[in-house]
Protein backbone atom coordinates (compact mmCIF):
# COMPACT_ATOMS: atom_id res chain seq x y z
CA UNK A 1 0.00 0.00 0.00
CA UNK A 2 1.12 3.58 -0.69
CA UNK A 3 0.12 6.74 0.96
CA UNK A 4 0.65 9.89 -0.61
CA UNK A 5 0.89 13.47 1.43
CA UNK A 6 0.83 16.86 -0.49
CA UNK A 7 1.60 18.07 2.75
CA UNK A 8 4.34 17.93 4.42
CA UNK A 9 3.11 16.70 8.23
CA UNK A 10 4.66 19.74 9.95
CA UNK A 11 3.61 17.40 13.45
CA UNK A 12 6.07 15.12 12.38
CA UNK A 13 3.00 12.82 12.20
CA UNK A 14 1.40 11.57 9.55
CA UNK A 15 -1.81 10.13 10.84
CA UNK A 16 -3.58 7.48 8.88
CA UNK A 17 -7.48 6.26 9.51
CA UNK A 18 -7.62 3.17 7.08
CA UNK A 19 -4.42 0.47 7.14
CA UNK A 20 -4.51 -2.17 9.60
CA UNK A 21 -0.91 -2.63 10.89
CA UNK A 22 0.45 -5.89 12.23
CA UNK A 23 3.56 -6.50 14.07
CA UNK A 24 5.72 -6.68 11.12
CA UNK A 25 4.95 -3.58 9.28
CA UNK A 26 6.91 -1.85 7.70
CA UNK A 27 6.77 2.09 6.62
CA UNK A 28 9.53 4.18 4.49
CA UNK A 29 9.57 7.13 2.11
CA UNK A 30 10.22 6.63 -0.95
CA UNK A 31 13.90 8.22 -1.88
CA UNK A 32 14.93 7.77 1.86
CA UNK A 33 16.86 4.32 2.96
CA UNK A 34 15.68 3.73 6.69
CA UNK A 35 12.34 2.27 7.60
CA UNK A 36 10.09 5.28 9.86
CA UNK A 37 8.84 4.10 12.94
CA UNK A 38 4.89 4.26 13.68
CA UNK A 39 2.53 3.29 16.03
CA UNK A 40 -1.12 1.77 15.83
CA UNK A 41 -4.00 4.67 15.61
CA UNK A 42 -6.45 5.13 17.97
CA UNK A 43 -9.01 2.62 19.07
CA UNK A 44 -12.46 2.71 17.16
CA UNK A 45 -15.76 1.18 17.81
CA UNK A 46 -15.67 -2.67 18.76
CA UNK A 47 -11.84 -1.85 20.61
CA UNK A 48 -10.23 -2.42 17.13
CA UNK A 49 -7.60 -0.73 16.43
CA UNK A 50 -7.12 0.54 12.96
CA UNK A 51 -5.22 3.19 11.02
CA UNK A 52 -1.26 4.01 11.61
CA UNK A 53 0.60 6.97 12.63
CA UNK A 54 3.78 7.38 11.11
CA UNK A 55 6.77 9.84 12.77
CA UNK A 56 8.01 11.42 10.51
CA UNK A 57 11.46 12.31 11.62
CA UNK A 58 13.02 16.08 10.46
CA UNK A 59 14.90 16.46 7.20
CA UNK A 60 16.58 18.75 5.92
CA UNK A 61 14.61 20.29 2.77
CA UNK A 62 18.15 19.82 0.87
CA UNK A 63 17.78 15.92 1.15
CA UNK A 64 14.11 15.55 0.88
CA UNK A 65 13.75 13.40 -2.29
CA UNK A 66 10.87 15.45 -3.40
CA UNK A 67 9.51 19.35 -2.95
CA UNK A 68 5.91 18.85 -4.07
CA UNK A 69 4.62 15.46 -2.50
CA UNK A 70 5.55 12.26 -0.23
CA UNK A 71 5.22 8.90 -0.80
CA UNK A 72 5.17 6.08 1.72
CA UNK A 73 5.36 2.70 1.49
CA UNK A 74 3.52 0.24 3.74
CA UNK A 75 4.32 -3.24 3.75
CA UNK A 76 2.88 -6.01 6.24
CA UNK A 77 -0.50 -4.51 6.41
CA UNK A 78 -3.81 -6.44 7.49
């Protein structure tokens, strides 16, 4: 799955409603070599959890592989 922000998440989170994340998930930005860490979103009706937050950790503009839009790769999803 790939999630694209036109943003950039100023929070240094990138908040996500839909992906179910498991325990071997895996997120990264395209153009960057390290995986991002992220955490499960919050609860919804039922108790299930669903949806991913991703930290998005600071970078310089200078090595941002893009100026105009972000995309992330999940892998390992539900």
């Amino acid at each position: 799955m790939f999630a694209i922000a036109l943003k950039w998440p100023r929070s240094g989170r990138l908040v996500l409603g839909d992906p179910t994340p498991t325990s071997n998930t895996l997120v990264r930005m395209l153009g960057t070599k390290k995986d991002l860490k992220w955490t499960h979103g919050p609860q919804h009706k039922g108790g299930k959890k669903r949806g991913i937050i991703i930290h998005v950790p600071v970078i310089p503009v200078s090595e941002l592989p893009c100026l105009w839009a972000w995309v992330f790769k999940l892998s390992h999803l539900k």
